[in-house]
C-alpha atoms as a PDB file:
ATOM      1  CA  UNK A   1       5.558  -3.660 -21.496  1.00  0.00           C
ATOM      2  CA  UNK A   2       8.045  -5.366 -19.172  1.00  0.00           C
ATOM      3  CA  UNK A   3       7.852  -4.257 -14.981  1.00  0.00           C
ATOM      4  CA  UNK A   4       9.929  -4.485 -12.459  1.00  0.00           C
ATOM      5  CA  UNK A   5       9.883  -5.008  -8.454  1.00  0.00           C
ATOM      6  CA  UNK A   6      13.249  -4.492  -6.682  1.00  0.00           C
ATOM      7  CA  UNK A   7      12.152  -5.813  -3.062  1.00  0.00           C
ATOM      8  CA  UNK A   8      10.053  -8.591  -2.457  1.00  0.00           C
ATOM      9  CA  UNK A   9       8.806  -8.065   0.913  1.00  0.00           C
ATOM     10  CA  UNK A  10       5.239  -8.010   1.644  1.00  0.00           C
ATOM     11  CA  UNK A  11       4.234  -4.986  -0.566  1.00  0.00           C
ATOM     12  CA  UNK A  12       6.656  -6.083  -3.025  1.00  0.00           C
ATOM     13  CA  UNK A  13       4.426  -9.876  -3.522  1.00  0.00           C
ATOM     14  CA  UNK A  14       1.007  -7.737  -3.249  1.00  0.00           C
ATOM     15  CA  UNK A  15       1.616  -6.070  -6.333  1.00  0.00           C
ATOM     16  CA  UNK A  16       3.480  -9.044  -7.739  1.00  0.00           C
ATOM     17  CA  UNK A  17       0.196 -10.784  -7.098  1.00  0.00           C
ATOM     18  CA  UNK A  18      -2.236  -8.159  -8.078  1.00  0.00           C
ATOM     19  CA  UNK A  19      -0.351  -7.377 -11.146  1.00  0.00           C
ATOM     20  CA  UNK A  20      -0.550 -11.224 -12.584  1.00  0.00           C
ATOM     21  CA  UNK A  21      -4.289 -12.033 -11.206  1.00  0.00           C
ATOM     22  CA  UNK A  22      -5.046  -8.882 -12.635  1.00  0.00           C
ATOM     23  CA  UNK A  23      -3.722  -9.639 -16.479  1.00  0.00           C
ATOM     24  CA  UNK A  24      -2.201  -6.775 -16.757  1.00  0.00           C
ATOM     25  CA  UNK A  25       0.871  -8.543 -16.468  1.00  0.00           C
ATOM     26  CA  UNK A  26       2.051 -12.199 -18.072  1.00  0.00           C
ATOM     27  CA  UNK A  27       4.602 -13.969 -16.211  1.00  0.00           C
ATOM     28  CA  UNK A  28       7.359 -13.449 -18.601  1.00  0.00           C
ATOM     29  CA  UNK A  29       7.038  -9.916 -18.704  1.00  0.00           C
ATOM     30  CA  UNK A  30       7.701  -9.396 -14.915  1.00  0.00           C
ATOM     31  CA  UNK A  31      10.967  -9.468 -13.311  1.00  0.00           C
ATOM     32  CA  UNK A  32      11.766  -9.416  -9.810  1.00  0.00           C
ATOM     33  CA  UNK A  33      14.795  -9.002  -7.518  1.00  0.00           C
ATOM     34  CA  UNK A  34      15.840  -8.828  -3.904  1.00  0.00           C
ATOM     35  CA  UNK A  35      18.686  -7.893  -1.658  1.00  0.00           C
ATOM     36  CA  UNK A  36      18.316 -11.902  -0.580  1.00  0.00           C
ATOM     37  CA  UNK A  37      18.023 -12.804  -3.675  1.00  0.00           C
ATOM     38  CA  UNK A  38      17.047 -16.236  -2.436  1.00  0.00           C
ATOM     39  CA  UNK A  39      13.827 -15.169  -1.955  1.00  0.00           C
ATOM     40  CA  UNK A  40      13.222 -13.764  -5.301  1.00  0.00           C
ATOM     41  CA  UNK A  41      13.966 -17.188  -6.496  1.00  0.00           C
ATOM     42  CA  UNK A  42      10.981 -18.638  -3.855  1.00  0.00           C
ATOM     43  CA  UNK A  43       8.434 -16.974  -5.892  1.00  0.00           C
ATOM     44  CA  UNK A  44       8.839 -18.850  -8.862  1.00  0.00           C
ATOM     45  CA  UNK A  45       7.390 -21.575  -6.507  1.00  0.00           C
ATOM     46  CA  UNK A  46       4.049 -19.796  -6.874  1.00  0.00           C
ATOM     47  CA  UNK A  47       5.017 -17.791 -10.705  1.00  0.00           C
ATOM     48  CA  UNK A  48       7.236 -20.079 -11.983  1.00  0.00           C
ATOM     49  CA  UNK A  49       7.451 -18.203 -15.260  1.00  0.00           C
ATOM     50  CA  UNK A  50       8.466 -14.807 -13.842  1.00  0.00           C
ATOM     51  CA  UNK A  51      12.219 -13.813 -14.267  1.00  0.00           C
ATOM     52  CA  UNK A  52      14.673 -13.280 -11.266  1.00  0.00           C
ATOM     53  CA  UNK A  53      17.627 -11.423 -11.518  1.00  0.00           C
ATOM     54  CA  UNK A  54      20.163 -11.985  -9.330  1.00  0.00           C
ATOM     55  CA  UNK A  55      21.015  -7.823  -9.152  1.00  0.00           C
ATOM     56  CA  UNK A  56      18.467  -4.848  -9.719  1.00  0.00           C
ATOM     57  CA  UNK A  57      21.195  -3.661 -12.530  1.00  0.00           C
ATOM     58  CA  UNK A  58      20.209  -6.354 -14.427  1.00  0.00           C
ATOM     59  CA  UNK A  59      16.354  -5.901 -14.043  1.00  0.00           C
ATOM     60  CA  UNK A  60      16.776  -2.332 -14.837  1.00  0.00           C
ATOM     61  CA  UNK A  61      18.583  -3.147 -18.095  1.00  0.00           C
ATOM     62  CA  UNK A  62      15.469  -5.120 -18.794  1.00  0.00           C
ATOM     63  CA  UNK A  63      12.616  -3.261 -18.197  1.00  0.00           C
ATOM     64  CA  UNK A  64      10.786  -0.195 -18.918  1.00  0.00           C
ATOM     65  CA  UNK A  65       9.381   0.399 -15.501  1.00  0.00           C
ATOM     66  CA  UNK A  66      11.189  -0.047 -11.854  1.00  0.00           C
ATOM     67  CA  UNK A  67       9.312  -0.239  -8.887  1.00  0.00           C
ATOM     68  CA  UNK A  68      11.312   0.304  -5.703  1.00  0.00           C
ATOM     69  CA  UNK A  69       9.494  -1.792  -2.213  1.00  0.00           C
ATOM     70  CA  UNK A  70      12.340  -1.386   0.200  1.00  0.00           C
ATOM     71  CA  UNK A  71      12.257  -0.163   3.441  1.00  0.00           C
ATOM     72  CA  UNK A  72      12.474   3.774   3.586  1.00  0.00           C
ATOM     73  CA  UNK A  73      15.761   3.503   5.584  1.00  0.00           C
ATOM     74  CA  UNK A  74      16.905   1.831   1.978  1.00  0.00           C
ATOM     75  CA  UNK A  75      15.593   3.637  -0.490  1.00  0.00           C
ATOM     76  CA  UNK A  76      17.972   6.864  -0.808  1.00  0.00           C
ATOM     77  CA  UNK A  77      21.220   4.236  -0.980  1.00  0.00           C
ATOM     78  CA  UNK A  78      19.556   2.228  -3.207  1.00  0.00           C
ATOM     79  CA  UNK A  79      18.475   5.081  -5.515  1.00  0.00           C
ATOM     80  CA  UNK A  80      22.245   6.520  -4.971  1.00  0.00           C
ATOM     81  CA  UNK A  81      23.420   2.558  -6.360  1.00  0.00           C
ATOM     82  CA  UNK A  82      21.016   2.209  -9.480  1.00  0.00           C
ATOM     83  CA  UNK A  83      21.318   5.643 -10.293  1.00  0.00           C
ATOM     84  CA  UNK A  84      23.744   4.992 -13.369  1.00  0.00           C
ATOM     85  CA  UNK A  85      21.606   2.379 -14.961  1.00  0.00           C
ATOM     86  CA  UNK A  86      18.241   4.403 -15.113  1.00  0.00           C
ATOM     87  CA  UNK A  87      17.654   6.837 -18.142  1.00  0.00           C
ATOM     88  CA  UNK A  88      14.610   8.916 -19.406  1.00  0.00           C
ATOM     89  CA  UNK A  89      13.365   5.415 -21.329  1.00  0.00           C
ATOM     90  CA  UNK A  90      12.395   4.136 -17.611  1.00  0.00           C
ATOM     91  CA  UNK A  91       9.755   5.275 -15.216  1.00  0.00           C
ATOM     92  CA  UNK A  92      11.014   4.536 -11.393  1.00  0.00           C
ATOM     93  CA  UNK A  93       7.937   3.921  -9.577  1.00  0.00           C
ATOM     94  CA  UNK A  94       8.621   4.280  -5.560  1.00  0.00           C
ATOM     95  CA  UNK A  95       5.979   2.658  -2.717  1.00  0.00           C
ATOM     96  CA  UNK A  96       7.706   4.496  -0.129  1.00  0.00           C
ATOM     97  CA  UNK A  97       5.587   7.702   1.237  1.00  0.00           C
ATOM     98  CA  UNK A  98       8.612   9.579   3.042  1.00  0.00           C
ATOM     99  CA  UNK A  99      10.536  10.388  -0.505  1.00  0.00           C
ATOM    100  CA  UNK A 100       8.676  12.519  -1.835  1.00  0.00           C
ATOM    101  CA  UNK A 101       8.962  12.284  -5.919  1.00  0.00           C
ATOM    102  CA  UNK A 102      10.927  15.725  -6.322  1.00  0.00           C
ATOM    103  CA  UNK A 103      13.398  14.102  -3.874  1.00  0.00           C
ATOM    104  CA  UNK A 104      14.103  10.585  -5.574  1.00  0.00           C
ATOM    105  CA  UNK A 105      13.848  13.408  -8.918  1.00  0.00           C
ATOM    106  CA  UNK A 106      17.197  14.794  -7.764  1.00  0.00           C
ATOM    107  CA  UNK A 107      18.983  11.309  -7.353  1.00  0.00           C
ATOM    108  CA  UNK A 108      18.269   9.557 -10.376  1.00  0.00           C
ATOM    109  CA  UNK A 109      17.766  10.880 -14.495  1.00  0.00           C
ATOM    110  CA  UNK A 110      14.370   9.318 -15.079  1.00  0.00           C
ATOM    111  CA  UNK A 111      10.719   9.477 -15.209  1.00  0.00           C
ATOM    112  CA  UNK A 112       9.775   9.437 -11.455  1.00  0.00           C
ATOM    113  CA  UNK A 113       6.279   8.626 -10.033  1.00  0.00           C
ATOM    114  CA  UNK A 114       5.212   7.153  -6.440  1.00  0.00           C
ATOM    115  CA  UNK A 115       2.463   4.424  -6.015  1.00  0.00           C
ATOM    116  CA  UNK A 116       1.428   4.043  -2.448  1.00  0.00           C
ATOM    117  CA  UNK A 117      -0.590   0.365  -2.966  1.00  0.00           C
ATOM    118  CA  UNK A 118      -2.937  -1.082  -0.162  1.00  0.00           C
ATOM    119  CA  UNK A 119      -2.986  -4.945   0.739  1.00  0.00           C
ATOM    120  CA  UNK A 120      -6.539  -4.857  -0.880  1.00  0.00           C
ATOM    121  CA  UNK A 121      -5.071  -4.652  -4.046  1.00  0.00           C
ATOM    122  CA  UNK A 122      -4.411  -8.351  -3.971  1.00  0.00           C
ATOM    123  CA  UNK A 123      -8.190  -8.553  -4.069  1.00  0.00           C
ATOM    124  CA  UNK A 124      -7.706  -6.279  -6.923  1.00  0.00           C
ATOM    125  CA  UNK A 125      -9.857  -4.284  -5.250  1.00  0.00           C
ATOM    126  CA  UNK A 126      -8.862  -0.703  -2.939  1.00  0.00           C
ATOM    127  CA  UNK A 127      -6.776   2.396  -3.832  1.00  0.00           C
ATOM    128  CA  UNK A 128      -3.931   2.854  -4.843  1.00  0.00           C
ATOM    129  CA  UNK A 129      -2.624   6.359  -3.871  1.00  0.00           C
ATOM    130  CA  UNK A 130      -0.652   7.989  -6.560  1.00  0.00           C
ATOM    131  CA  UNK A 131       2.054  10.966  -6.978  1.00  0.00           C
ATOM    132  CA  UNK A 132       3.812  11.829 -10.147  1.00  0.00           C
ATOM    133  CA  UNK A 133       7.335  14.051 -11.356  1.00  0.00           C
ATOM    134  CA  UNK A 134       5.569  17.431 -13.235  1.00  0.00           C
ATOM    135  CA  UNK A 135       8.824  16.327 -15.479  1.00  0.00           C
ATOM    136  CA  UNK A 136       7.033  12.956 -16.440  1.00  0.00           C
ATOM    137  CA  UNK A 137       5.857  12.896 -19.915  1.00  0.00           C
ATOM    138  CA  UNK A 138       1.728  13.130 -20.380  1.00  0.00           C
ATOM    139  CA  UNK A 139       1.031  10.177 -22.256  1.00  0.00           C
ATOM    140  CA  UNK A 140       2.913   7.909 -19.892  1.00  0.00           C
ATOM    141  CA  UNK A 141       1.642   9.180 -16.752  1.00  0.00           C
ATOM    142  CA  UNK A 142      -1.795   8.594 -18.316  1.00  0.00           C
ATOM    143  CA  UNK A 143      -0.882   5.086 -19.248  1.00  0.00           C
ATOM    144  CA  UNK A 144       0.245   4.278 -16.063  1.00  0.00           C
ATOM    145  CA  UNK A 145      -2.997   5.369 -14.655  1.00  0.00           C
ATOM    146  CA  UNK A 146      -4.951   3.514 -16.762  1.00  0.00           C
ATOM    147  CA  UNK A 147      -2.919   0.095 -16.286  1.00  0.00           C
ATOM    148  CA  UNK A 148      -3.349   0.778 -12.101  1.00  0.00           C
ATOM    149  CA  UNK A 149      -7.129   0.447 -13.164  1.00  0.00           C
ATOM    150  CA  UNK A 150      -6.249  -3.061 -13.607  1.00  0.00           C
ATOM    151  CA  UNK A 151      -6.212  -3.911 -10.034  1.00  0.00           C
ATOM    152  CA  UNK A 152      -7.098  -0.873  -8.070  1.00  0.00           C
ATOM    153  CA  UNK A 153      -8.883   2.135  -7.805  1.00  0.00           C
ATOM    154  CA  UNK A 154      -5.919   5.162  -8.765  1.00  0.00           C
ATOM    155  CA  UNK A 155      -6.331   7.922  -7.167  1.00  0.00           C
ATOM    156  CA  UNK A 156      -3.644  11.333  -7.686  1.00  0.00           C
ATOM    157  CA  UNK A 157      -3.496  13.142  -4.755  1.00  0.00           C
ATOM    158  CA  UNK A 158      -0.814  16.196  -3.341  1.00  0.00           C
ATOM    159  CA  UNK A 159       2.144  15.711  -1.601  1.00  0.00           C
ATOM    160  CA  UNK A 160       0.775  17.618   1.953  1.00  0.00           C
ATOM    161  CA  UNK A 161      -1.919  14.547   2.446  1.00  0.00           C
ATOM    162  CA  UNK A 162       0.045  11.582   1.380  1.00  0.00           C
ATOM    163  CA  UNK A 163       0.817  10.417   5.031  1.00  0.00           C
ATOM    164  CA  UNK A 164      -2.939  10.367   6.095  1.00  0.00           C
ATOM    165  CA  UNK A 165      -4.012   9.060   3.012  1.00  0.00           C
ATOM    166  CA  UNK A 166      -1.273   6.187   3.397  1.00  0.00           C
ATOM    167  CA  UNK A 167      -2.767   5.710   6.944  1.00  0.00           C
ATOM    168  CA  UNK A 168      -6.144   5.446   5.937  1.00  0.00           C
ATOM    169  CA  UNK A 169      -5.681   3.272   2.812  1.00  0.00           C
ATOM    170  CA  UNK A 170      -2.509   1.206   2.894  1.00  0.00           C
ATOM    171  CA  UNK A 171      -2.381   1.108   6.739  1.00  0.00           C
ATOM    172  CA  UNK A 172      -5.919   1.027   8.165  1.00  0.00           C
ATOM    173  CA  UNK A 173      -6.454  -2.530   6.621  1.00  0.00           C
ATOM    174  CA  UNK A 174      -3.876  -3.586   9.432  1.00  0.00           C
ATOM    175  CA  UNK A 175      -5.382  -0.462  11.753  1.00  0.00           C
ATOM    176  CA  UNK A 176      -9.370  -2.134  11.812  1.00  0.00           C
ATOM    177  CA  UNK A 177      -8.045  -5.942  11.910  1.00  0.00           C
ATOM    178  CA  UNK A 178      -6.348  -4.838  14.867  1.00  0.00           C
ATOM    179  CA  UNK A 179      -9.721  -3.734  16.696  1.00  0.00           C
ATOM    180  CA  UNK A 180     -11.880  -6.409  15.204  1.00  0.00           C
ATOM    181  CA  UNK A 181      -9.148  -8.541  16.896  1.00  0.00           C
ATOM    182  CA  UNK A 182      -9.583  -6.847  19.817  1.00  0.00           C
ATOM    183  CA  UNK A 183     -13.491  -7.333  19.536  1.00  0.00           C
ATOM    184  CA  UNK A 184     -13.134 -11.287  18.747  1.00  0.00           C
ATOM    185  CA  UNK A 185     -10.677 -11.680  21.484  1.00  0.00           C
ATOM    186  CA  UNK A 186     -13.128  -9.736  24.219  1.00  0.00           C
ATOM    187  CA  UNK A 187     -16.173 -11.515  22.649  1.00  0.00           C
ATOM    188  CA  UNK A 188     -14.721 -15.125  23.991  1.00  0.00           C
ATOM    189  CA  UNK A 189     -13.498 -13.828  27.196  1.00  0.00           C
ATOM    190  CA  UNK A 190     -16.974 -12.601  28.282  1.00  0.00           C
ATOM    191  CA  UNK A 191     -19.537 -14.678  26.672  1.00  0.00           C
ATOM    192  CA  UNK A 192     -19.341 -18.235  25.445  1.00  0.00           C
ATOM    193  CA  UNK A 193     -18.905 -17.812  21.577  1.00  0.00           C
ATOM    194  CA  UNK A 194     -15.461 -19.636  20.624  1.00  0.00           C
ATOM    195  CA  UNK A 195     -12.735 -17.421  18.958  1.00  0.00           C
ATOM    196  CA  UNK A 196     -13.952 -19.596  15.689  1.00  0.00           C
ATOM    197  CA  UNK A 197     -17.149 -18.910  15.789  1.00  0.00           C
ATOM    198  CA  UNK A 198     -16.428 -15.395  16.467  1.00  0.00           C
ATOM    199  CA  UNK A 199     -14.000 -14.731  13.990  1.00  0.00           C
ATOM    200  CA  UNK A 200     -16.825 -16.118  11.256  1.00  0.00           C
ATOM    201  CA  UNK A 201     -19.300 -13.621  12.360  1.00  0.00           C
ATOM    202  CA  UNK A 202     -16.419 -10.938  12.609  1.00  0.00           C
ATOM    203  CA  UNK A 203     -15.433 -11.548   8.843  1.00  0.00           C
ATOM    204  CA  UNK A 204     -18.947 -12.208   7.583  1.00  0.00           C
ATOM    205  CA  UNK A 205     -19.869  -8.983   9.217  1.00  0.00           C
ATOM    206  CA  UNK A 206     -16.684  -7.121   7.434  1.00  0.00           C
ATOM    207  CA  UNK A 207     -17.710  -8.294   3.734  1.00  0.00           C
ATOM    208  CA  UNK A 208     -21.338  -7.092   3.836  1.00  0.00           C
ATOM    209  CA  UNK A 209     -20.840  -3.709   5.236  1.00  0.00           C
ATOM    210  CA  UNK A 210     -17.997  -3.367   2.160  1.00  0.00           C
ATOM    211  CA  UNK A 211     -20.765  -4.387  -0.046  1.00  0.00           C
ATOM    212  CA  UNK A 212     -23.263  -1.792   1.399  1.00  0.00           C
ATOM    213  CA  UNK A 213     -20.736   1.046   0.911  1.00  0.00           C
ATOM    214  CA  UNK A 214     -19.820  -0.714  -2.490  1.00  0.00           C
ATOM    215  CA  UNK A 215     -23.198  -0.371  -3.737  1.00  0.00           C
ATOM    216  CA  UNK A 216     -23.826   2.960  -2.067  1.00  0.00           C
ATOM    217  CA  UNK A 217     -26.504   1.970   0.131  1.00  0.00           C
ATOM    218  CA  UNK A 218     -25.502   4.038   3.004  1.00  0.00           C
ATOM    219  CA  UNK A 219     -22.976   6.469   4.226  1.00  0.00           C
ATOM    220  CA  UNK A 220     -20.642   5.649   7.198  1.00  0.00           C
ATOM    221  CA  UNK A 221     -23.553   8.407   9.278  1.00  0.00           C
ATOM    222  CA  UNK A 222     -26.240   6.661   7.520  1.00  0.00           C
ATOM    223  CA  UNK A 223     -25.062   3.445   8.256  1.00  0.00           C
ATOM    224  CA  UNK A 224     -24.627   4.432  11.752  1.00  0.00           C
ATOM    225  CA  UNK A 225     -28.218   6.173  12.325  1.00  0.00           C
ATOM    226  CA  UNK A 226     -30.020   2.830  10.412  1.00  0.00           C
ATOM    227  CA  UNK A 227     -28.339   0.783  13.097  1.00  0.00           C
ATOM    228  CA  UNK A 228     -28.551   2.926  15.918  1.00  0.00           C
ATOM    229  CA  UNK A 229     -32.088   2.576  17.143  1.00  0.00           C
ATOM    230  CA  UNK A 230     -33.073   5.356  19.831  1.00  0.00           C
ATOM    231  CA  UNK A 231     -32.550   4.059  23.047  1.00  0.00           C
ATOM    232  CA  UNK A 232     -31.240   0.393  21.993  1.00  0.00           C
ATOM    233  CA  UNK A 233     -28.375  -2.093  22.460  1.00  0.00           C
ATOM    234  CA  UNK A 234     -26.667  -0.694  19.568  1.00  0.00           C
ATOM    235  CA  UNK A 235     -26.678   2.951  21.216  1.00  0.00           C
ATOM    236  CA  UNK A 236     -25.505   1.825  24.463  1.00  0.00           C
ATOM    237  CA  UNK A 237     -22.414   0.259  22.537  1.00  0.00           C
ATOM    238  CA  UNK A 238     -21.332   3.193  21.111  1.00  0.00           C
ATOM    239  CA  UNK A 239     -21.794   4.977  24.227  1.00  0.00           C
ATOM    240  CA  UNK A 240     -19.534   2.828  25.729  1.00  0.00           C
ATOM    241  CA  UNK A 241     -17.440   3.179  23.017  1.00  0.00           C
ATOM    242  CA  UNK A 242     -17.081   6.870  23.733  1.00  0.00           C
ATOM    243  CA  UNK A 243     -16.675   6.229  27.368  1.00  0.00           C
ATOM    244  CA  UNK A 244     -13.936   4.239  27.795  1.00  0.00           C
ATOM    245  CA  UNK A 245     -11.708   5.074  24.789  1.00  0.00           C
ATOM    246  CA  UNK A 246      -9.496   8.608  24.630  1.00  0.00           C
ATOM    247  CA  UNK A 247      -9.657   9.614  21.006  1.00  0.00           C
ATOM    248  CA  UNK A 248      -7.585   6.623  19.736  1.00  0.00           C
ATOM    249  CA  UNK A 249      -7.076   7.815  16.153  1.00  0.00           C
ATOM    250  CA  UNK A 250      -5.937  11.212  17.837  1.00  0.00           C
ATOM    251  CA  UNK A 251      -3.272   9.087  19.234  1.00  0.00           C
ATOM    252  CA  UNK A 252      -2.701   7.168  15.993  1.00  0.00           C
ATOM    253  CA  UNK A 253      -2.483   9.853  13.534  1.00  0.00           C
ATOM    254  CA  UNK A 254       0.022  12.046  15.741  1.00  0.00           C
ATOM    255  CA  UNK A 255       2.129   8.561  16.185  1.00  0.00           C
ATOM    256  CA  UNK A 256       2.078   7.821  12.651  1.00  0.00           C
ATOM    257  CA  UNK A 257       2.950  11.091  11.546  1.00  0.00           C
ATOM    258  CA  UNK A 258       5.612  11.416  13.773  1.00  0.00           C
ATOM    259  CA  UNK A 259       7.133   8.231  12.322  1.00  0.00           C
ATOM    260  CA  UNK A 260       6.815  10.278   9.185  1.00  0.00           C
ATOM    261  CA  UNK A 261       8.452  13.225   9.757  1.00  0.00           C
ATOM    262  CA  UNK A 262      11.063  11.278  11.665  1.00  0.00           C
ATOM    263  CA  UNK A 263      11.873   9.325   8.776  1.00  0.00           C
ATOM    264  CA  UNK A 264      11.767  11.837   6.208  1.00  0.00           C
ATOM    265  CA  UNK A 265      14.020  13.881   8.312  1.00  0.00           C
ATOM    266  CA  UNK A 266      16.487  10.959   8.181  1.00  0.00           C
ATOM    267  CA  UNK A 267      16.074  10.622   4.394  1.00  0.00           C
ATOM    268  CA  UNK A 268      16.729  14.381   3.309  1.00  0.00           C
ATOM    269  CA  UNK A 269      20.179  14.055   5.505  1.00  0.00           C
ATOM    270  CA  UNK A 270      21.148  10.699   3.393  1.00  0.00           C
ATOM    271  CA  UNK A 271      20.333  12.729   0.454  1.00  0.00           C
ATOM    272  CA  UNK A 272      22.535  15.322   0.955  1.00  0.00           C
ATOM    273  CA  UNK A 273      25.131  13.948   2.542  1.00  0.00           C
ATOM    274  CA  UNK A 274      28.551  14.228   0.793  1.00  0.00           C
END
C-alpha cells in the first residue's frame, strides 16, 4: 500500500499526520508533492523518511492511491493535467466538497472517491465524511473504509448533505473556537480573569464535555437541562444568549452554502469548457 497527497496545505499535513501517528502508514510508503514544491521538501523536517516528488506525475506513477488537497479553484485544472497518468489500478481520493465524485468521474479514468477529513483527525479522533464512484470496485471501497478507521470515524453519506455535513464536521472545529474566542476575549474585558487563565478553563471545559458525549453520558438536551437549573445563573445565560444574538447559524449556513453553490457553479463551467 503506497498513498499519495498532492497539496500540502493545512488539510494536506492533517492527514499526512494522522495517517503516520495512526500506523496505518510507514514513512516510506507515503509520498507527497506540492505546487511549491519547496514545501513538500519542509516536511521531511518533521517525516524525514517520507518521499517528495518534485511533480504529482511522478507520485502518481508511484502509488496506488492519490489524494487531491488543493484549493477547489484548482482542482478541475489539476484533474484536467494528471488526467493521462491515472488508470483503473489507482483510486483518486478528492478533499474538496464542491466536485462532486461523478464530476471528477468524467475527467479522469480511475477509481474515484471523496474524503472530506476534519482537523480532529490529527487527534485521530472525529469523522471523516465519505463519498464514493458507484463505478468503484467493492472490495476496495471497503478497504478504504476500513483503513479510514485508522484515524477517524468514516462515515458514507449522499451527495445532497455533503455541504452541511462539511460545515458541521470539518468546519465547526474552526466555527466553536471562534465563539469560545469570543467568550475568553469578553471574559477578560468584564471581569478580572487574565486571557491565560481563561483560555485554561475554556479548554479544560472543551475536553470534558467531549468526554461526556464520548461516553454517552448525556445528550446535547440532556446536557443542557442537567445544567440548566430552574431559575439559575445558567438559565439567565442562555436567555441572554437568545436575546442578543439573531439566529447566527441561520446566517452561517446560508453564507456557507452560498460559498458552495458559488463555487461549484464555477467548477462545472471549468469542466466543460472547451
Amino acid at each position: 500500500m503506497k498513498w499519495g497527497i498532492i497539496g500540502t496545505g493545512n488539510m494536506g499535513k492533517v492527514l499526512i499526520h494522522a495517517f503516520l501517528q495512526s500506523k496505518l502508514l510507514d514513512q516510506r510508503d507515503l509520498f507527497v508533492t506540492n505546487r511549491t514544491v519547496e514545501r513538500a521538501y519542509e516536511l521531511k523536517e518533521t517525516y524525514p523518511h517520507i518521499q517528495v516528488k518534485d511533480d504529482p506525475f511522478t507520485l502518481i506513477d508511484s502509488v496506488d492511491t492519490v489524494f487531491i488537497c488543493v484549493k477547489p479553484v484548482d482542482m478541475v485544472p489539476l484533474l484536467k493535467e494528471i488526467s493521462h497518468r491515472l488508470n483503473q489500478h489507482h483510486l483518486l481520493v478528492s478533499i474538496t466538497s464542491p466536485v462532486s465524485v461523478q464530476e471528477i468521474e468524467s475527467l479522469v479514468d480511475c477509481q474515484v472517491a471523496r474524503m472530506i477529513p476534519s482537523i480532529t483527525n490529527q487527534a485521530l479522533a472525529g469523522v471523516s465524511l465519505l463519498t464514493f464512484s458507484e463505478k468503484i470496485d467493492h472490495d476496495r471501497k471497503q478497504l478504504f473504509i476500513k483503513r479510514c478507521r485508522s484515524f477517524s470515524e468514516p462515515l458514507e453519506i449522499k451527495e445532497d448533505i455533503v455541504r452541511i455535513s462539511s460545515d458541521i464536521v470539518s468546519c465547526g472545529p474552526a466555527f466553536f473556537a471562534f465563539l469560545a474566542q469570543s467568550f475568553i476575549e469578553n471574559a477578560n474585558e468584564l471581569t478580572e480573569i487574565t486571557k491565560e487563565d481563561a483560555t485554561l478553563l475554556m479548554e479544560k471545559m472543551f475536553i470534558g464535555f467531549g468526554k461526556l458525549l464520548a461516553t454517552e453520558q448525556f445528550t446535547l438536551p440532556e446536557l443542557i437541562e442537567k445544567v440548566c437549573v430552574k431559575g439559575g445563573i445558567t438559565g439567565v445565560g442562555i436567555a441572554a444568549i437568545e436575546a442578543h444574538t439573531d439566529n447566527p447559524f441561520h446566517h452561517l449556513i446560508k453564507g456557507t452554502h452560498e460559498k458552495f453553490h458559488t463555487e461549484k457553479a464555477h467548477i462545472q463551467s471549468s469542466i466543460h469548457y472547451s
